[in-house]
C-alpha atoms as a PDB file:
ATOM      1  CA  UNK A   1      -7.020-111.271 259.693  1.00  0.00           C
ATOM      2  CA  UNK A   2      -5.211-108.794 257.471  1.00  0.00           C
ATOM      3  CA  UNK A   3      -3.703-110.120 254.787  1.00  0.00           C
ATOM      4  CA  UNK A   4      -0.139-110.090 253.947  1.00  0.00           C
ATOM      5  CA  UNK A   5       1.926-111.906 251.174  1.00  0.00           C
ATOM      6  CA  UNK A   6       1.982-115.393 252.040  1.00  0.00           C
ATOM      7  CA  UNK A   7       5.627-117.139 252.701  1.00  0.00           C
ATOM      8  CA  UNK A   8       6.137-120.750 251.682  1.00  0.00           C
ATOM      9  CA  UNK A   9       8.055-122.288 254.611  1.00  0.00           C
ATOM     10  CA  UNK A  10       9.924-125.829 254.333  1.00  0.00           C
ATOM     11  CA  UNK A  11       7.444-127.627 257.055  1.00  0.00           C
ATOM     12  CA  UNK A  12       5.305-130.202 255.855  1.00  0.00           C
ATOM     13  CA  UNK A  13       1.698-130.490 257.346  1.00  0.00           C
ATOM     14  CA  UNK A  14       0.703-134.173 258.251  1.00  0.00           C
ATOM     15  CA  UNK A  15      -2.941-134.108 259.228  1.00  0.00           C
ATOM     16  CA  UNK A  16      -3.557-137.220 260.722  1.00  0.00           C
ATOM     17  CA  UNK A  17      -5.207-138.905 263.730  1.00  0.00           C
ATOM     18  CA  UNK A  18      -4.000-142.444 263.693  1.00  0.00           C
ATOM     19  CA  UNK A  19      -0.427-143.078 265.807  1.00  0.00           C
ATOM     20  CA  UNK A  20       0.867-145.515 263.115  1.00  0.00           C
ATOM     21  CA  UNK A  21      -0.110-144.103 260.387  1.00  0.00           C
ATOM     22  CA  UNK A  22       1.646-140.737 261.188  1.00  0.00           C
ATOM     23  CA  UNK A  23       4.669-142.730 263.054  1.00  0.00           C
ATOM     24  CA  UNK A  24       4.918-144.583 259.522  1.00  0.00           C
ATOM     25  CA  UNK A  25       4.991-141.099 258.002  1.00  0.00           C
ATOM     26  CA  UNK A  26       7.827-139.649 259.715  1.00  0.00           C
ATOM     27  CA  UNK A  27       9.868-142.894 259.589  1.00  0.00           C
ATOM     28  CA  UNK A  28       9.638-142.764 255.727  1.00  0.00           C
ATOM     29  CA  UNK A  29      10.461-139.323 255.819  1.00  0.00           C
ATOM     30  CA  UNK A  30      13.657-139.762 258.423  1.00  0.00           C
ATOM     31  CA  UNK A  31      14.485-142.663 256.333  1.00  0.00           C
ATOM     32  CA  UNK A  32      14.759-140.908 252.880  1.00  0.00           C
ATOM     33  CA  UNK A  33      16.529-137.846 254.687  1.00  0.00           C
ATOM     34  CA  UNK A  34      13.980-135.185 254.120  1.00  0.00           C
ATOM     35  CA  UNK A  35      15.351-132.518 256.002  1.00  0.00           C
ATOM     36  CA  UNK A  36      12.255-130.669 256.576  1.00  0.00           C
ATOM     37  CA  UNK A  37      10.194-130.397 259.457  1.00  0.00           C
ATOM     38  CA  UNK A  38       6.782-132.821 259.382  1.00  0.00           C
ATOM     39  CA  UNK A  39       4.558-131.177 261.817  1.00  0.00           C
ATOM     40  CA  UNK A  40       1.541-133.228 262.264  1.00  0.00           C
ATOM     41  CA  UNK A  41      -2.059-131.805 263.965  1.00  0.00           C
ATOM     42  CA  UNK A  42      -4.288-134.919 264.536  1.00  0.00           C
ATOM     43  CA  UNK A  43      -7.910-133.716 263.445  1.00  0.00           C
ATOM     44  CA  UNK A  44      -9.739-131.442 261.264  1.00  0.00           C
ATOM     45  CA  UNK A  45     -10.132-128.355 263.539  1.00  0.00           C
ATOM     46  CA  UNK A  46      -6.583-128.481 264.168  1.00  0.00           C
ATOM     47  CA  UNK A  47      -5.537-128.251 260.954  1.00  0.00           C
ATOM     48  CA  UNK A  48      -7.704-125.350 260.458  1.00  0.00           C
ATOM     49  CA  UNK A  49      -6.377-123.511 263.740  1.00  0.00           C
ATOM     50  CA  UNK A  50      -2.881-124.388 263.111  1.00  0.00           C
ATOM     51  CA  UNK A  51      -3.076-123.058 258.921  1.00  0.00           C
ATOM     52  CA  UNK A  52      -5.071-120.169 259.910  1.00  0.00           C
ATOM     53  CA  UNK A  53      -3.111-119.185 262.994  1.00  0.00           C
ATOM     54  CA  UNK A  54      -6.203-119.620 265.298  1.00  0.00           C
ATOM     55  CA  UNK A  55      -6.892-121.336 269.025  1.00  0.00           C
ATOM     56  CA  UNK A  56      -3.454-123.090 270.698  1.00  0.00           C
ATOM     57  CA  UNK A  57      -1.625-121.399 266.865  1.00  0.00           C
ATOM     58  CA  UNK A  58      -2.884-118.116 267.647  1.00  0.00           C
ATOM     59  CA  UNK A  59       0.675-117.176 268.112  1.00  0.00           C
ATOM     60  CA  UNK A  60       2.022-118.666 264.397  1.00  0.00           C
ATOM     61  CA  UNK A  61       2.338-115.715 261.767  1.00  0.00           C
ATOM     62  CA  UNK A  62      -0.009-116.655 259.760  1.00  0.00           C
ATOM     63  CA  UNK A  63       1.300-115.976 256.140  1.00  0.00           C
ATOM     64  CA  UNK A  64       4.470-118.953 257.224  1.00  0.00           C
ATOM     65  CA  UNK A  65       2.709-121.463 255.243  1.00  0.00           C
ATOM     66  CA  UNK A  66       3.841-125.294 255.068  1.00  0.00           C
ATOM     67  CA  UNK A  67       5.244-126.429 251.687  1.00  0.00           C
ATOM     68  CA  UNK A  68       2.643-129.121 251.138  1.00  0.00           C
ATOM     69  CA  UNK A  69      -0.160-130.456 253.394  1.00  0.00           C
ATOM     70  CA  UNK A  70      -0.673-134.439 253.786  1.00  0.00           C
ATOM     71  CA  UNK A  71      -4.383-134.419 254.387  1.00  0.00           C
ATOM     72  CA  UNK A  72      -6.310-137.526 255.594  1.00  0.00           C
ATOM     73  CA  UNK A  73      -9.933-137.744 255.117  1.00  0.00           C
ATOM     74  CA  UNK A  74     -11.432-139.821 257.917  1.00  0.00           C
ATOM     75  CA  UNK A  75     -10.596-136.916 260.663  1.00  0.00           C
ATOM     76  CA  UNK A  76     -12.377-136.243 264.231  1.00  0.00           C
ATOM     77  CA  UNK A  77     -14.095-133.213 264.576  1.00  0.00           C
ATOM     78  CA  UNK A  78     -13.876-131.129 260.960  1.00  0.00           C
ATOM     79  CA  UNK A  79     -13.270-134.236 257.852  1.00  0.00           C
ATOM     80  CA  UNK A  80     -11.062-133.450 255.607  1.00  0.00           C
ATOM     81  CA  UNK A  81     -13.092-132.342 253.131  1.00  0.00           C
ATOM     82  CA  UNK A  82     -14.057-129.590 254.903  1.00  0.00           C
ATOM     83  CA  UNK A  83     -10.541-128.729 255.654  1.00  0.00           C
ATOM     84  CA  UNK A  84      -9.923-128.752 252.190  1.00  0.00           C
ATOM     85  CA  UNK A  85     -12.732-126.526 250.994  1.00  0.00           C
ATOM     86  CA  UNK A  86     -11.499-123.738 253.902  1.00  0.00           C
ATOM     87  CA  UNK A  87      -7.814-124.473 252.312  1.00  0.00           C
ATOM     88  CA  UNK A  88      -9.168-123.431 248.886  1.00  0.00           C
ATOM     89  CA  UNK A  89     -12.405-120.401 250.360  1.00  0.00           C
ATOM     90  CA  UNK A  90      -9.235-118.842 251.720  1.00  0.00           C
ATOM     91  CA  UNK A  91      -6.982-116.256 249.458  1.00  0.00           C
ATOM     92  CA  UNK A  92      -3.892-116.713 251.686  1.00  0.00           C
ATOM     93  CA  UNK A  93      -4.103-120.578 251.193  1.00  0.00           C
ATOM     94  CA  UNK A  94      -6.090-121.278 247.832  1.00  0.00           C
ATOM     95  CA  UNK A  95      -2.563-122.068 246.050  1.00  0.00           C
ATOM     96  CA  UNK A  96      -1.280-124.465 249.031  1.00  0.00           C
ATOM     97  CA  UNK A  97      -0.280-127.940 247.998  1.00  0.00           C
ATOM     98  CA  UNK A  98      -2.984-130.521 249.272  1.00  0.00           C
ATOM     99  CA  UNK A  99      -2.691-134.652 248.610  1.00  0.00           C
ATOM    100  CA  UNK A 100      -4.840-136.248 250.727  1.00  0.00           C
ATOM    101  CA  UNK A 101      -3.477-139.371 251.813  1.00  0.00           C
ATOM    102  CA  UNK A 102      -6.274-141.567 252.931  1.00  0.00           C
ATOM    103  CA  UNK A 103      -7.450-145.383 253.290  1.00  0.00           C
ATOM    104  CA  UNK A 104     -10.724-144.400 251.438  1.00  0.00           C
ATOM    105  CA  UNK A 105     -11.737-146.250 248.704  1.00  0.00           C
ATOM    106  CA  UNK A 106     -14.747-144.563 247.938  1.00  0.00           C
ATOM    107  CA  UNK A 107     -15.270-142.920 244.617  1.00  0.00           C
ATOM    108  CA  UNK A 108     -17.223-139.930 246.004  1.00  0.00           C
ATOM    109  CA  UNK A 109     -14.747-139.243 248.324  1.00  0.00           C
ATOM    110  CA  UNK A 110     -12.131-138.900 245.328  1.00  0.00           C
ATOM    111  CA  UNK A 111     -14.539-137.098 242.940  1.00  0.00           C
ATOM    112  CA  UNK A 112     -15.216-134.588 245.911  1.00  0.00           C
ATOM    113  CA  UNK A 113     -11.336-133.851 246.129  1.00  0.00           C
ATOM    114  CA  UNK A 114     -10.698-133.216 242.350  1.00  0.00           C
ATOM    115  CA  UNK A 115     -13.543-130.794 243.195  1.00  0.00           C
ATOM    116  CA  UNK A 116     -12.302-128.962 245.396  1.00  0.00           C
ATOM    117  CA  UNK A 117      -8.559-128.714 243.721  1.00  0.00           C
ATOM    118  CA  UNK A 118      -6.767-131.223 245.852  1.00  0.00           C
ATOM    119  CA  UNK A 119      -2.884-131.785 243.926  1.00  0.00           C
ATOM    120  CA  UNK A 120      -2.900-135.748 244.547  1.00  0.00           C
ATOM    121  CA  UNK A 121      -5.005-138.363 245.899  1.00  0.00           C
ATOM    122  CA  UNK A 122      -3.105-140.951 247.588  1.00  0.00           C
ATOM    123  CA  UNK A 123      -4.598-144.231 248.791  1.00  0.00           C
ATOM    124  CA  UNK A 124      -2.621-145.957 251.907  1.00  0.00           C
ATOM    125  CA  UNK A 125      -1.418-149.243 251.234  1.00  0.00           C
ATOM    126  CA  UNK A 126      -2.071-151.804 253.489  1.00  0.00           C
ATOM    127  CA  UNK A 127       1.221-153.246 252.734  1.00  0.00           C
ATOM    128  CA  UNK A 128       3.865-151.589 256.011  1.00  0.00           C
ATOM    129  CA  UNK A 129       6.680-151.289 253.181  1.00  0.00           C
ATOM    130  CA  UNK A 130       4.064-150.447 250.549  1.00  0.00           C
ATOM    131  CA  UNK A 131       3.182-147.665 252.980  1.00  0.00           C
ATOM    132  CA  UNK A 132       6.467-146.338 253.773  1.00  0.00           C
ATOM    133  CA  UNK A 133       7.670-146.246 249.897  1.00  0.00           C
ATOM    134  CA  UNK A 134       4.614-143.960 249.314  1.00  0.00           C
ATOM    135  CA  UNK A 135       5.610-141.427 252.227  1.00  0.00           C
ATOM    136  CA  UNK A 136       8.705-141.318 250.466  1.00  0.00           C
ATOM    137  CA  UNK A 137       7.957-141.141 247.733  1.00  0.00           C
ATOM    138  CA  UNK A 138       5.623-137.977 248.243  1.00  0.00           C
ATOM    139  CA  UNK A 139       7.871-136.473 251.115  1.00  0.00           C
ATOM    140  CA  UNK A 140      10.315-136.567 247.516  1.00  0.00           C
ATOM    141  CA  UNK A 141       8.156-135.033 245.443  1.00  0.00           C
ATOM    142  CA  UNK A 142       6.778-132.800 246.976  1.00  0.00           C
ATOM    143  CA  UNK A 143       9.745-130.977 249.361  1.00  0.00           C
ATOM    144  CA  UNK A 144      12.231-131.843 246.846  1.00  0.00           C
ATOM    145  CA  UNK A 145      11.270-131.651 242.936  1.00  0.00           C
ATOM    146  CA  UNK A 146       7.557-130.097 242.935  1.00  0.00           C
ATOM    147  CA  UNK A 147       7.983-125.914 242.457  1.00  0.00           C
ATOM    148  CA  UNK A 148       5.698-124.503 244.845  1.00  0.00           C
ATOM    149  CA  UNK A 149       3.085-121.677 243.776  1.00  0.00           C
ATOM    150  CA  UNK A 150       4.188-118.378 243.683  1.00  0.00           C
ATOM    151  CA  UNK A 151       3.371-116.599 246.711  1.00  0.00           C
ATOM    152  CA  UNK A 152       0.233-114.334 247.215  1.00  0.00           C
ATOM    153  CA  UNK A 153       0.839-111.049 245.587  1.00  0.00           C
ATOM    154  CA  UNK A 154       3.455-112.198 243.161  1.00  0.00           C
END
């Protein structure tokens, strides 16, 4: 892949394989009027393609990267872990915002994100409004007041 100066777009990644959890997702996004996109890939290897611009994203440019990525842990086929190490291995994507947004209560889990640079670590509240007020509350944050990194060869 040659690489180019990466472009911070205005979509938001949602990396997530349970329905309800990403329908909760965009419904506290819609409902606190983030304008941006939420485009959600629903396991690890997808994720990869679709930041990468590999397999069914082939066609993506791949320096258009999201604003922030909303990472789940627990994911088929490549764990999120993994997709956050290849977020940070990678030049073009080493500076991308990452919260992982997960049920996991396990402290390696957490300890193994701080590792590897992850921005936030967000655990899912049971709780449906609980739930939603978090989306929102990141979807906020993190499209509306967080500065993104400069790009790649600033």
């Amino acid at each position: 892949m040659t690489r180019g100066i990466r472009k911070v777009t205005s979509v938001t990644l949602l990396v997530e394989d349970n329905e309800d959890d990403a329908d909760l997702t965009a419904m506290a996004f819609g409902d606190a009027k983030i304008a941006n996109p939420l485009v959600r890939v629903r396991d690890g290897q997808e994720a990869i393609d679709f930041l990468f611009a590999r397999g069914s994203y082939a066609h993506r440019d791949p320096s258009e990267l999201p604003l922030v990525v909303l990472l789940d842990l627990k994911l088929p086929k490549l764990s999120g872990i993994d997709v956050l190490r290849a977020i940070r291995g990678d030049r073009q994507t080493c500076r991308l915002p990452v919260v992982i947004l997960t049920s996991s209560i396990e402290e390696r889990d957490r300890l193994g994100c701080y590792d590897l640079h992850c921005n936030s670590y967000v655990r899912k509240p049971v709780d449906y409004d609980q739930f939603v007020a978090a989306c929102r509350g990141l979807g906020v944050y993190w499209t509306s007041i967080n500065t993104p990194p400069p790009e790649v060869g600033s």
